[in-house]
Protein backbone atom coordinates (compact mmCIF):
# COMPACT_ATOMS: atom_id res chain seq x y z
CA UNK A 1 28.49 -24.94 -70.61
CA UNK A 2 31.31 -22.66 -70.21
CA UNK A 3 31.40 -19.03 -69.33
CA UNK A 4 33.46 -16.71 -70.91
CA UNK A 5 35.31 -13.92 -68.95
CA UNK A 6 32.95 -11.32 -69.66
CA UNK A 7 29.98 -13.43 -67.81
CA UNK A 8 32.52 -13.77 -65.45
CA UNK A 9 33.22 -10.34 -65.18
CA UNK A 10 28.91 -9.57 -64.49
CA UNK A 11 28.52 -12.43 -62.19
CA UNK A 12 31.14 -10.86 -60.08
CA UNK A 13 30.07 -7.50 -60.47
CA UNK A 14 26.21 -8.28 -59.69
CA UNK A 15 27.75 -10.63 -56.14
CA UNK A 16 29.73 -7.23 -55.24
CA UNK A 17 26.69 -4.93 -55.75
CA UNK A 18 24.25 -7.49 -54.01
CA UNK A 19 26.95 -7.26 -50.75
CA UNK A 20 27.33 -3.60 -50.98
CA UNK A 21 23.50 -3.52 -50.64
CA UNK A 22 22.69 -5.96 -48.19
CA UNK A 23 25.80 -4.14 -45.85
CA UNK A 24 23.79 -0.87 -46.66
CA UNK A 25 20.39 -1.84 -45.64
CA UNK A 26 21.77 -4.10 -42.62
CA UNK A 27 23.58 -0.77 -41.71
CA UNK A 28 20.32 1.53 -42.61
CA UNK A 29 18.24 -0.41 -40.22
CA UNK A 30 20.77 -0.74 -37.41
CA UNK A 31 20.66 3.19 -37.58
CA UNK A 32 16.91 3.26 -37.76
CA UNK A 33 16.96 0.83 -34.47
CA UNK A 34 18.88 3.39 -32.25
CA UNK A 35 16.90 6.24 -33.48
CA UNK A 36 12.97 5.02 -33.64
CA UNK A 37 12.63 2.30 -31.05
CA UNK A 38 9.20 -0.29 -32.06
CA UNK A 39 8.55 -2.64 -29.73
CA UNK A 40 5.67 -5.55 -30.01
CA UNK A 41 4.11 -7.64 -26.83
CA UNK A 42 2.95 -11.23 -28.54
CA UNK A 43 2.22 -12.64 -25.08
CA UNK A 44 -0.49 -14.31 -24.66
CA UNK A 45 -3.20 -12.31 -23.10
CA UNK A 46 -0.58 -9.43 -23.35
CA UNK A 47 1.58 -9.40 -20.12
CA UNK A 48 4.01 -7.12 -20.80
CA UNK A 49 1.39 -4.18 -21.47
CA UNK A 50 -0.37 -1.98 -19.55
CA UNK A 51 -4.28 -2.39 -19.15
CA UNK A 52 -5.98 -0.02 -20.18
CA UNK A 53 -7.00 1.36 -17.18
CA UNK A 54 -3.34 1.98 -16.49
CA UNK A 55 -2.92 3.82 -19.76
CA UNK A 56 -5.77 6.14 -19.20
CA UNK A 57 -4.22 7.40 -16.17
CA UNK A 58 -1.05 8.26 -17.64
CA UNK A 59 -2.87 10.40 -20.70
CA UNK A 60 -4.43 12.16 -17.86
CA UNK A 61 -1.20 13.41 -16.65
CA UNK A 62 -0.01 17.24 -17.23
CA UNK A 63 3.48 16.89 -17.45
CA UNK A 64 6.36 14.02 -16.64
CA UNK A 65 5.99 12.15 -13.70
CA UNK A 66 9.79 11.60 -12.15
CA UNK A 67 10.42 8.02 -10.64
CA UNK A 68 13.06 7.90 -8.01
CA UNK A 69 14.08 4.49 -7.59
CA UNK A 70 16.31 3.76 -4.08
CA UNK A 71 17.89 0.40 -5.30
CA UNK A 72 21.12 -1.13 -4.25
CA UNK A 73 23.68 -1.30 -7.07
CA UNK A 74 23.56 -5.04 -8.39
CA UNK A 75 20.57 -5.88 -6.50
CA UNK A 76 18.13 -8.14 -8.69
CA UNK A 77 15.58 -5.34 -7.55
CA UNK A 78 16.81 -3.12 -10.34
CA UNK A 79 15.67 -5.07 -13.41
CA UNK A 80 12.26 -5.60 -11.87
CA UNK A 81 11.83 -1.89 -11.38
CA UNK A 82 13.38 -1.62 -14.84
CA UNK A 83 11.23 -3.99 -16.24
CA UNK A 84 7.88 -2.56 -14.68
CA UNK A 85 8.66 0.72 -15.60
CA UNK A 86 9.18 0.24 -19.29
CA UNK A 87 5.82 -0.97 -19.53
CA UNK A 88 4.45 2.55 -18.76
CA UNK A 89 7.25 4.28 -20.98
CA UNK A 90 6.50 2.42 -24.01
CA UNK A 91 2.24 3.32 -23.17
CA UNK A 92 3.34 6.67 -22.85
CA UNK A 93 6.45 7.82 -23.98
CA UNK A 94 7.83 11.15 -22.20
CA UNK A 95 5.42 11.00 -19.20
CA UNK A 96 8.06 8.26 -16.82
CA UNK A 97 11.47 9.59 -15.93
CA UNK A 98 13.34 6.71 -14.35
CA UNK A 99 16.26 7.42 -11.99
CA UNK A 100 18.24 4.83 -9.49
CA UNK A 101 19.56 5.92 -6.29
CA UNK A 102 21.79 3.56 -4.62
CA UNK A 103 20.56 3.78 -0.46
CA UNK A 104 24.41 3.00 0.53
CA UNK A 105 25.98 5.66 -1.49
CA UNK A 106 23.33 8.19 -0.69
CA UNK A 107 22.08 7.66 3.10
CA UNK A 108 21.19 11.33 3.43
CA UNK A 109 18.69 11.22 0.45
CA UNK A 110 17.69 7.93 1.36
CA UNK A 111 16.82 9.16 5.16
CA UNK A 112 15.11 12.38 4.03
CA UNK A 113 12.77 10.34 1.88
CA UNK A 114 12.29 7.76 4.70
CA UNK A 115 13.17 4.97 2.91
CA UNK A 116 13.21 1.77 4.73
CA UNK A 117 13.90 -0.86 2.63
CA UNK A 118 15.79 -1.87 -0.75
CA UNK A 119 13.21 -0.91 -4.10
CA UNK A 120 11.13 1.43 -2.57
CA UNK A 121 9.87 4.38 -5.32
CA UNK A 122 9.08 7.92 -4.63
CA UNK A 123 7.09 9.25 -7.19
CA UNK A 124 6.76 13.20 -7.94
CA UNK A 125 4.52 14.78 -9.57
CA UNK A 126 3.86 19.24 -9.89
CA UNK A 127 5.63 19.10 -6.33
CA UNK A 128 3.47 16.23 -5.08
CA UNK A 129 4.53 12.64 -4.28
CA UNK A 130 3.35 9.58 -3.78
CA UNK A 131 5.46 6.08 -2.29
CA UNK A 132 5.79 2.35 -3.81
CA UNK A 133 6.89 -0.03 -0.80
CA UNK A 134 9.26 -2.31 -2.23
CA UNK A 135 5.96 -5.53 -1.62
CA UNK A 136 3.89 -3.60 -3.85
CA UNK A 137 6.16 -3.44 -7.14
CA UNK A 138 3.45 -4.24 -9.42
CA UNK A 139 1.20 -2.61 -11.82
CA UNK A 140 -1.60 -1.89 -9.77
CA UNK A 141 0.30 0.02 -7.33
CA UNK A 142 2.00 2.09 -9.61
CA UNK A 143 -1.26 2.84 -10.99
CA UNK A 144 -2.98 3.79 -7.94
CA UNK A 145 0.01 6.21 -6.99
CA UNK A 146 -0.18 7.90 -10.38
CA UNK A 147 -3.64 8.37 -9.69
CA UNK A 148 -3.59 10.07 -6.30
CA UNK A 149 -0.84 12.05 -7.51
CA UNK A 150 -3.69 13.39 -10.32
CA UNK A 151 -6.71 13.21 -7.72
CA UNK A 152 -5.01 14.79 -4.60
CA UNK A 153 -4.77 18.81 -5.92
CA UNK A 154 -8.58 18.74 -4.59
CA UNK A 155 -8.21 17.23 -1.22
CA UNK A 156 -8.45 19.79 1.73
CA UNK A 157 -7.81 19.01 5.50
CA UNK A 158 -9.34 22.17 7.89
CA UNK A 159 -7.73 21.45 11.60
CA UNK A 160 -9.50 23.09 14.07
CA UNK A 161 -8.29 25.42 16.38
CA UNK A 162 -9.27 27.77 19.49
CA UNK A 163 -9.75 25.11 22.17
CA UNK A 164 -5.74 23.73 22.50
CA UNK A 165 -5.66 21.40 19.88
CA UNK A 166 -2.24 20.19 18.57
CA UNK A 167 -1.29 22.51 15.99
CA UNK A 168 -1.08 21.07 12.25
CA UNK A 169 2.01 23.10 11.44
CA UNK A 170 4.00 23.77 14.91
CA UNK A 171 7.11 21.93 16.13
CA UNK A 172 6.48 20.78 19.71
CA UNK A 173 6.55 17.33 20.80
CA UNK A 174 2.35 16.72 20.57
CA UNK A 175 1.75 18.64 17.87
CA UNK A 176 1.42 17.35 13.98
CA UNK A 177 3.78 19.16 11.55
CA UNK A 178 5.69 16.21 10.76
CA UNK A 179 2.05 14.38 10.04
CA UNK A 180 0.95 17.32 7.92
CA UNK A 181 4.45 17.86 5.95
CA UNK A 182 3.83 14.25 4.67
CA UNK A 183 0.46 15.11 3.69
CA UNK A 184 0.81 17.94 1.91
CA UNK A 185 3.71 16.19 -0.17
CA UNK A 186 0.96 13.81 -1.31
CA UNK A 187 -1.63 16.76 -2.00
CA UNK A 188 -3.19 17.56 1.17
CA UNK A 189 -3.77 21.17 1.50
CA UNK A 190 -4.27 21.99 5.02
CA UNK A 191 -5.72 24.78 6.87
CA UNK A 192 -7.24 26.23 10.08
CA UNK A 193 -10.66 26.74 11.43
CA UNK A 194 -11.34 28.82 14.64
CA UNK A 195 -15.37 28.45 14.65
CA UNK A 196 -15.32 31.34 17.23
CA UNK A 197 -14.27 33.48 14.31
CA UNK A 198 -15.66 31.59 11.06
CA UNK A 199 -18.85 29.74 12.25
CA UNK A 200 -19.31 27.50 9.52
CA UNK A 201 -17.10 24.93 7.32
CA UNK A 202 -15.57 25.72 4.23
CA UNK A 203 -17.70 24.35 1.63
CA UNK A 204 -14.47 22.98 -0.22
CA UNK A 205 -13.28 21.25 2.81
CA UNK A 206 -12.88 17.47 2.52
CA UNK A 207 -12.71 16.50 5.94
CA UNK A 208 -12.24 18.47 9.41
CA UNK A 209 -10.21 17.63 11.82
CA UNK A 210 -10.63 17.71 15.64
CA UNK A 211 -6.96 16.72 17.23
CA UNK A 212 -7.17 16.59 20.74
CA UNK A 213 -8.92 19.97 22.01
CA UNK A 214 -8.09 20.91 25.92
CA UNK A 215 -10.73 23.46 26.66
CA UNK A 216 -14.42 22.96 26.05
CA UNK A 217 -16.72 23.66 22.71
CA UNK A 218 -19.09 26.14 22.58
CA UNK A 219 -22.44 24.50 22.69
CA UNK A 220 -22.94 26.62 19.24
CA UNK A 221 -19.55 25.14 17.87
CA UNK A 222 -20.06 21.20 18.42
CA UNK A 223 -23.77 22.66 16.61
CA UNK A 224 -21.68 23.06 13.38
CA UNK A 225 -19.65 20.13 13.87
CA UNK A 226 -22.59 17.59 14.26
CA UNK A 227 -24.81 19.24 11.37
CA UNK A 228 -21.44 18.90 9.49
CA UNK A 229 -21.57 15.34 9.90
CA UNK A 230 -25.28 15.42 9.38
CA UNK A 231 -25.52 16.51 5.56
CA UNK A 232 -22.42 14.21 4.59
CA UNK A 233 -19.15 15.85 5.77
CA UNK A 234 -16.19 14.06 6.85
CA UNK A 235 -14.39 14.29 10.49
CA UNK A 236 -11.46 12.83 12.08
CA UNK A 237 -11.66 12.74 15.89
CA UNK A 238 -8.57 12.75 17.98
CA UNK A 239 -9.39 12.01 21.68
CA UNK A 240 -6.67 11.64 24.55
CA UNK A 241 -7.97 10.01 27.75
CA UNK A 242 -10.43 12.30 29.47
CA UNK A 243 -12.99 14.83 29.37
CA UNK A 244 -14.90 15.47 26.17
CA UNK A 245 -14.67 19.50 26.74
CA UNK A 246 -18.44 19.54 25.19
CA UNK A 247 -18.29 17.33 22.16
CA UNK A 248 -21.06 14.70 24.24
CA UNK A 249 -23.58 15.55 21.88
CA UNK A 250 -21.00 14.06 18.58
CA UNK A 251 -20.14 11.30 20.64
CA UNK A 252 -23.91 10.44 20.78
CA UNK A 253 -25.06 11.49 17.63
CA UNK A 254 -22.14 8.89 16.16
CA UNK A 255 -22.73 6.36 18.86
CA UNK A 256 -19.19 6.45 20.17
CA UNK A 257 -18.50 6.00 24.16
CA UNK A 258 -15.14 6.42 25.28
CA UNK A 259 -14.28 4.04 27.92
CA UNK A 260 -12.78 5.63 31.04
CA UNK A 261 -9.03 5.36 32.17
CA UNK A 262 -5.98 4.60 30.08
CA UNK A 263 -5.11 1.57 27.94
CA UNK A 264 -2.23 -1.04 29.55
CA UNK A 265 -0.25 -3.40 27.64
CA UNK A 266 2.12 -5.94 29.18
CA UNK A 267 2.83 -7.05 25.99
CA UNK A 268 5.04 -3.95 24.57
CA UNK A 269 7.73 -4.78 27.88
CA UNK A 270 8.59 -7.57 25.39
CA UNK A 271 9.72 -5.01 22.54
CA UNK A 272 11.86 -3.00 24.75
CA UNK A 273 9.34 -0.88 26.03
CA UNK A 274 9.37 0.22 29.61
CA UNK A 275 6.09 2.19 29.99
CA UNK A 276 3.12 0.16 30.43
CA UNK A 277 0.77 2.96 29.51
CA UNK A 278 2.06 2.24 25.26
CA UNK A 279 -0.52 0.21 23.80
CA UNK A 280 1.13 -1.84 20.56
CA UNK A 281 -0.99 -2.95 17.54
CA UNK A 282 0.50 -5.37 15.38
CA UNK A 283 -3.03 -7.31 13.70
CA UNK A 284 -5.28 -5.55 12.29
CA UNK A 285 -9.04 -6.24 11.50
CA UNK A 286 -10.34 -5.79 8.05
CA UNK A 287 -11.11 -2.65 6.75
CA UNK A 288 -10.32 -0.24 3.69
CA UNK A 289 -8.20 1.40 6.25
CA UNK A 290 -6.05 -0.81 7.14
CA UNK A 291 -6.10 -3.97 4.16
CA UNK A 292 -2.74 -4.94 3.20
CA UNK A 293 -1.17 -2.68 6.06
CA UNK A 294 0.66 -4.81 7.90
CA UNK A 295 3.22 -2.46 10.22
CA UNK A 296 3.35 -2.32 13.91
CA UNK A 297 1.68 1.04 14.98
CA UNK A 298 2.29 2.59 18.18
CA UNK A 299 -0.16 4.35 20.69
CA UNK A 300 0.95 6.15 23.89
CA UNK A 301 -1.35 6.87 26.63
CA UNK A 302 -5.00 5.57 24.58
CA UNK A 303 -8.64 5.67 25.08
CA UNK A 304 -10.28 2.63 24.30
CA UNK A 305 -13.35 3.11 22.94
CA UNK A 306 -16.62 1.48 21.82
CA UNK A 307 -19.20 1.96 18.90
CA UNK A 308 -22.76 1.43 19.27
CA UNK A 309 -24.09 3.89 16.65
CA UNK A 310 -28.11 5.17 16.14
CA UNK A 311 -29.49 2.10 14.09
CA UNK A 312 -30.00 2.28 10.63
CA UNK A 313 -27.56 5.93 10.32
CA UNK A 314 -24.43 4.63 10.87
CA UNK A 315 -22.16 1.62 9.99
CA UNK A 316 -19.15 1.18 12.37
CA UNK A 317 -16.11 -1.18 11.71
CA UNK A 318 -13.21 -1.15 14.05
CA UNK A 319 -10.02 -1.11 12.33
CA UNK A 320 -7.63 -0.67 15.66
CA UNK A 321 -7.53 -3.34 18.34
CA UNK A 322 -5.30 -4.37 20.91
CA UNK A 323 -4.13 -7.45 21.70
CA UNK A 324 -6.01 -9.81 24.11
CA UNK A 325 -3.81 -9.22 27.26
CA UNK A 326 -4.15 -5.37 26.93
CA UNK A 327 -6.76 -3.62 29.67
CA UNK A 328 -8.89 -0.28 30.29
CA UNK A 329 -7.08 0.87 33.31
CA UNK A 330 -9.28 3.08 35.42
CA UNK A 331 -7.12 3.57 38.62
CA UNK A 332 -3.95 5.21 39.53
CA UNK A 333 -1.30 4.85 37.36
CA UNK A 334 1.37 4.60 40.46
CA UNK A 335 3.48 2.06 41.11
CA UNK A 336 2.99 -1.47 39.54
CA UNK A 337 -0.12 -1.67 37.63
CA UNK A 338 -2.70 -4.35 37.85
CA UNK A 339 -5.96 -5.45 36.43
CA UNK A 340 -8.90 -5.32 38.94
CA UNK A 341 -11.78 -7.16 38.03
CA UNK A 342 -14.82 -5.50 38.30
CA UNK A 343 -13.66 -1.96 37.96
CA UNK A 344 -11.31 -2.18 34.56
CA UNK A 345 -12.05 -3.72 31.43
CA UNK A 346 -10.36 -6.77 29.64
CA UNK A 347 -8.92 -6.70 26.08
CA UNK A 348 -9.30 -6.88 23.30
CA UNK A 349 -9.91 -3.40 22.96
CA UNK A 350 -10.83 -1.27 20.04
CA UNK A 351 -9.05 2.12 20.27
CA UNK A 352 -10.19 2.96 16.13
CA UNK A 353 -13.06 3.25 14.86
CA UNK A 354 -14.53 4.07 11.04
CA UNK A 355 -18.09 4.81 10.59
CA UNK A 356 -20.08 5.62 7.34
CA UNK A 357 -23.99 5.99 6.79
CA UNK A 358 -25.71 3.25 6.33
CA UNK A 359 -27.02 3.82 2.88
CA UNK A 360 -23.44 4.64 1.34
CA UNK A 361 -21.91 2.07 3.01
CA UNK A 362 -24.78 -0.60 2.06
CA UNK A 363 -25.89 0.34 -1.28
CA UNK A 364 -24.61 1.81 -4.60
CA UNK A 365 -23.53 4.88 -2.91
CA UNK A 366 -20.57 3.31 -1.89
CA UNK A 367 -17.55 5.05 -3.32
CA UNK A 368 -15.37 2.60 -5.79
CA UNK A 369 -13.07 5.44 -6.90
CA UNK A 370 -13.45 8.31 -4.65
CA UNK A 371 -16.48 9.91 -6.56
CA UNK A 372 -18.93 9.41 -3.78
CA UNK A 373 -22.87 9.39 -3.99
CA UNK A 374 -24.99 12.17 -2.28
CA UNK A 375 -25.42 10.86 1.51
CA UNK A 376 -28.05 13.44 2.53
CA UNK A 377 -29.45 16.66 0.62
CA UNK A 378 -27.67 19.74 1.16
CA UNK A 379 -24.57 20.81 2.79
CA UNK A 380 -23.07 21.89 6.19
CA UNK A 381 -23.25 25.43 5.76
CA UNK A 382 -22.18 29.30 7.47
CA UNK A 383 -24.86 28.48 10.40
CA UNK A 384 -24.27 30.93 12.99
CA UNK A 385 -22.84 30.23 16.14
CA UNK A 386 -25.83 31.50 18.63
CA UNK A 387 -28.35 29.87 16.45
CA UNK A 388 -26.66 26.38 16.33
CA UNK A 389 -26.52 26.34 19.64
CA UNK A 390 -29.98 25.21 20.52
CA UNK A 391 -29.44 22.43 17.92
CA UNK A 392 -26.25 21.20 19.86
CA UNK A 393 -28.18 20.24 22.59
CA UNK A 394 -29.95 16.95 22.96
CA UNK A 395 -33.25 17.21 22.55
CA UNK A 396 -32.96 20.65 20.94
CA UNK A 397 -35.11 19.88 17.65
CA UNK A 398 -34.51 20.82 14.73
CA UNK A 399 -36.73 23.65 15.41
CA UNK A 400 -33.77 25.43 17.42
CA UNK A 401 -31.55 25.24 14.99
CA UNK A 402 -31.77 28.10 12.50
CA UNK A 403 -29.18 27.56 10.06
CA UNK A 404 -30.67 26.43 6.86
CA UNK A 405 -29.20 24.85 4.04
CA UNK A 406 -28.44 27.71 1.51
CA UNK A 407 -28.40 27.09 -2.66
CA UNK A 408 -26.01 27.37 -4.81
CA UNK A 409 -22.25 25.98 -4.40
CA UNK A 410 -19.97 23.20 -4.91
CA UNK A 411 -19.70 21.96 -0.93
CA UNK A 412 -17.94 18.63 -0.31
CA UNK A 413 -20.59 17.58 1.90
CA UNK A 414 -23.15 17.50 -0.27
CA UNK A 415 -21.46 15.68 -2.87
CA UNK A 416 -19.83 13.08 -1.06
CA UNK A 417 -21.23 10.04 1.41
CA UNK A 418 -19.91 10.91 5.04
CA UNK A 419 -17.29 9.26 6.92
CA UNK A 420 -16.22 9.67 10.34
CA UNK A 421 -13.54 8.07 11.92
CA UNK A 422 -12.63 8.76 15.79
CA UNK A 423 -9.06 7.32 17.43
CA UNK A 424 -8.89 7.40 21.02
CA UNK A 425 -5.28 8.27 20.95
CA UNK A 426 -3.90 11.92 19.60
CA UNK A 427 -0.20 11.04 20.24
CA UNK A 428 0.11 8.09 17.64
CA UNK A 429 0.27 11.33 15.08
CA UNK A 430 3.07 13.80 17.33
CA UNK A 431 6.13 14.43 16.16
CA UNK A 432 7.43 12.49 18.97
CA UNK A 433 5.30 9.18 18.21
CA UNK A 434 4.90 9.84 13.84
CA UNK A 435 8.59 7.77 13.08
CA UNK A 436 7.19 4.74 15.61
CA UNK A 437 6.69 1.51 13.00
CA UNK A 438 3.46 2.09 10.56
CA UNK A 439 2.41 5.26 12.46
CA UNK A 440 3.09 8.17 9.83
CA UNK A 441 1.85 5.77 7.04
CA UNK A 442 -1.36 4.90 8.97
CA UNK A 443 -1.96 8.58 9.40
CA UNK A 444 -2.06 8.89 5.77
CA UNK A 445 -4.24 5.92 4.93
CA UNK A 446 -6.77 7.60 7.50
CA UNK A 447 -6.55 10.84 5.78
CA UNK A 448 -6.76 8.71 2.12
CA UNK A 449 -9.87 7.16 3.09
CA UNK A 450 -11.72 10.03 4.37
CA UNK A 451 -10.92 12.18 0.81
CA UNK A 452 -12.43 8.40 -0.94
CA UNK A 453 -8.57 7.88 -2.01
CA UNK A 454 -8.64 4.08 -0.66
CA UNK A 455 -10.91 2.54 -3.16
CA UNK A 456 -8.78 2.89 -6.08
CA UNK A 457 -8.13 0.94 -9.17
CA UNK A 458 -8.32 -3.00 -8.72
CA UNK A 459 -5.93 -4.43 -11.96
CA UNK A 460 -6.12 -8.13 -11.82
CA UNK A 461 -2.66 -9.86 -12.49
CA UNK A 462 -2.35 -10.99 -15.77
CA UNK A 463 -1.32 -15.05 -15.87
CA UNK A 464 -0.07 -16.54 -18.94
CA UNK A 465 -2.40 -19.28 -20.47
CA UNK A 466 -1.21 -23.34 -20.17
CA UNK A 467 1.73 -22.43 -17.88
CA UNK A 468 1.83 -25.88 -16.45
CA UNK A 469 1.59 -29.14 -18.35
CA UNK A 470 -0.14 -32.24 -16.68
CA UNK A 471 1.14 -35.26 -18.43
CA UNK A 472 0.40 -39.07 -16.75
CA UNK A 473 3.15 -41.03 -16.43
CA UNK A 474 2.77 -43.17 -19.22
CA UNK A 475 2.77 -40.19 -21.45
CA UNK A 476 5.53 -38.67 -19.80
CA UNK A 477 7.71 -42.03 -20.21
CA UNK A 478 6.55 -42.04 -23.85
CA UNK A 479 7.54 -38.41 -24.66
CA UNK A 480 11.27 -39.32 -22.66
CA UNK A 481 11.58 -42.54 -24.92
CA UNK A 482 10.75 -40.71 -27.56
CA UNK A 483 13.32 -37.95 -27.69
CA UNK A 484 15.93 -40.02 -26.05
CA UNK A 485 15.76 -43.17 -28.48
CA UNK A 486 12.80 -42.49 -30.54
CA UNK A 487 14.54 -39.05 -32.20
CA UNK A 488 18.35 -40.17 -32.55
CA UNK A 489 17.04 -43.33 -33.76
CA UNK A 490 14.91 -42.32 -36.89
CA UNK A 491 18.20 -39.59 -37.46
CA UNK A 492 20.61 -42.38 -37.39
CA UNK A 493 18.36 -44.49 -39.70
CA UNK A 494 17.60 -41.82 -42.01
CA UNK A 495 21.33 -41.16 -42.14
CA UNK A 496 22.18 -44.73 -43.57
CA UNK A 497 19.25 -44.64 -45.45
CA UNK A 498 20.93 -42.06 -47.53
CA UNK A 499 24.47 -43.18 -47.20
CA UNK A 500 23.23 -46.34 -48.70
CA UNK A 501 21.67 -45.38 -51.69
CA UNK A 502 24.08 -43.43 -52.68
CA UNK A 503 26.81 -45.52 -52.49
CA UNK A 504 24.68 -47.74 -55.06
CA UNK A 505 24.44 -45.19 -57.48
């Protein structure tokens, strides 16, 4: 059959139009690609998505959350973080801002932020923010960050004042403003309470704190405290070695005895440090406190402590112990320091202690995400000093005690399960002590646990199906022959195969 040149002429015409239109589309979509950006996960199981626990969180946010990443340039920490992080930007597209700081070009930044190691994150959030240790680059703790950076707007610290405590916001060496800046960058609001002046807890108060006091309570004063931790409120107790300057009736209403004289450790001479009186803790026991914290914390001039609490009210677990050669040194501290048997007390010792009631910490009122159960009917309330005073005493009755439960209100107390937690040291906190190994970020994981911030989302890893292949060795050996002579042999034959009957044809 032969063409003539006007066939010619419309074959070539219909090749050149067919090019011109594949070139236009390949172009059109190449355009399309750098403006609309589709991406599919066809993992098995999906492992490159978010669950959807993780996506609910980010709907829940207000506004862009800003991810400041300190990573060196060219480490192979960058991709990881890159990597992680897309997985929340394709969920949610607009709410992660991703931004790299190298640690060596920016020291200053990298200081301020108190960044310790290469691929640590600081996440912000409406001037809040939350940190990703570079061991924790996964999902979950992403997750859990973006969540206390939602939850934390609600959590309120009242320090109390009037009797010498350390001051939350001042600058001397024992007090806690470089403790309390930290908090409030993660949410904390924080506030005073002079009971002499206010006798009663704020009903939006989420924990109270007692740091160190050096004068005693009024009897009327520990009376709010302890009906405080009565009707479900929260307390962190701060104790230095000594007197208890009135709070004898807390102690025994949580069970707590302080044991006299000042913790020694032998041990610390080994890191370099001189004074004996510095009590290191580098294991910890397990708790919500302190799982997964694994940081040397440091603890000058400690109480040891021990928790016998009222049975069947309170649950005690010790979450700070020292090590085995530490003692509970009740003599003179002059000159070089022995233990005398019969008069000071062997370690271990237990210088933390966290306590909860026994029905929240037993049963279903156990918080799982910070939402806790009623504890006890009721809240701590504005019960005046005089008439509480009666009720601080032992044996008082709650006959003396005239300040009733009133209606009405949101109080934290009654809508949370109480939890106490008492440190025989006050220092550990200081902004002398606070940049000492894991102190600063044990004072927050205290502070997280009493506003129920511990318990947070649990995301199981997701593992990909089949990822190993068990094979005998007879199978193995069979699959090796195979594609080694087994493969090139049946090409090679079905090469000559052809080449033969061709050449017959």
């Amino acid at each position: 059959m032969r063409m003539d040149e006007r066939t010619r002429s419309r074959l070539r015409l219909q090749g050149a139009t067919s090019t011109v239109l594949l070139v236009a589309v390949a172009g059109l979509l190449a355009y399309l690609s750098t403006v609309y950006k589709v991406e599919a996960d066809w993992t098995s199981g999906a492992r490159r998505s978010l669950s959807p626990a993780s996506v609910q969180v980010l709907h829940a946010l207000e506004g862009p959350v800003t991810v400041t990443a300190f990573a060196r340039e060219g480490s192979q920490t960058r991709p990881v973080i890159r990597e992680l992080l897309a997985r929340y930007r394709r969920a949610a597209p607009g709410r992660i801002r991703l931004q790299f700081v190298d640690p060596d070009a920016a020291p200053q930044r990298a200081r301020e932020e108190g960044i310790t190691s290469d691929g640590e994150l600081i996440l912000s959030y409406q001037g809040r923010k939350e940190r990703v240790r570079s061991f924790e680059l996964d999902e979950q703790s992403v997750t859990n960050a973006l969540q206390r950076l939602l939850r934390s707007g609600r959590r309120k610290l009242v320090f109390l004042t009037g009797h010498g405590e350390r001051d939350p916001h001042g600058q001397a060496n024992r007090d806690y403003a470089g403790w309390v800046r930290e908090l409030e960058r993660k949410g904390f609001r924080v506030e005073t309470l002079n009971l002499a002046d206010t006798p009663a807890v704020p009903q939006d108060a989420t924990a109270v704190v007692v740091a160190d006091p050096q004068v005693d309570l009024l009897p009327g004063e520990v009376g709010i405290l302890r009906d405080w931790v009565r009707r479900g409120g929260r307390l962190l107790w701060l104790h230095d070695p000594g007197p208890l300057h009135g709070l004898e009736p807390l102690a025994r209403e949580l069970g707590v005895q302080f044991l006299p004289g000042v913790v020694i450790d032998l041990t610390t001479q080994l890191l370099g440090i001189r004074s004996p009186t510095v009590a290191v803790v580098t294991r910890y026991p397990d708790s919500e406190i302190t799982r997964d914290f694994a940081l040397l914390t440091v603890f000058p001039h400690a109480a040891a402590l021990q928790a016998d609490p009222p049975k069947g009210r309170w649950r005690a677990v010790a979450f700070l112990r020292t090590e085995a050669g530490s003692w509970a040194e009740s003599g003179p501290l002059k000159g070089e320091v022995r233990f005398d048997e019969g008069k000071d007390v062997r370690g271990p010792l237990t210088l933390g202690v966290a306590l909860e009631p026994v029905a929240a910490s037993s049963g279903e009122a156990e918080e799982t995400q910070g939402a806790g159960k009623a504890a006890g009917g009721g809240r701590p309330e504005a019960a005046k000093a005089g008439a509480a005073k009666g009720g601080a005493e032992d044996g008082g009755g709650p006959g003396k005690a005239e300040g009733k439960a009133q209606g009405g209100g949101h109080g934290q107390a009654g809508a949370q399960a109480g939890r106490v937690v008492v440190v025989g040291d006050g220092d550990f906190l200081s902004n002398t002590y606070l940049a000492n190994g894991g102190n600063l970020d044990l004072g927050v994981r205290i502070a997280n646990w009493l506003a129920g911030d511990v318990k947070l989302l649990s995301i199981p890893p997701r593992t990909a199906p089949d990822v190993s292949l068990a094979l005998t060795s007879t199978q193995a050996t069979l699959i090796g022959f195979g594609f080694l002579a087994g493969l090139p042999a049946l090409l090679l034959g079905t090469g000559l195969t052809l080449w033969w009957r061709r050449r017959r044809r």
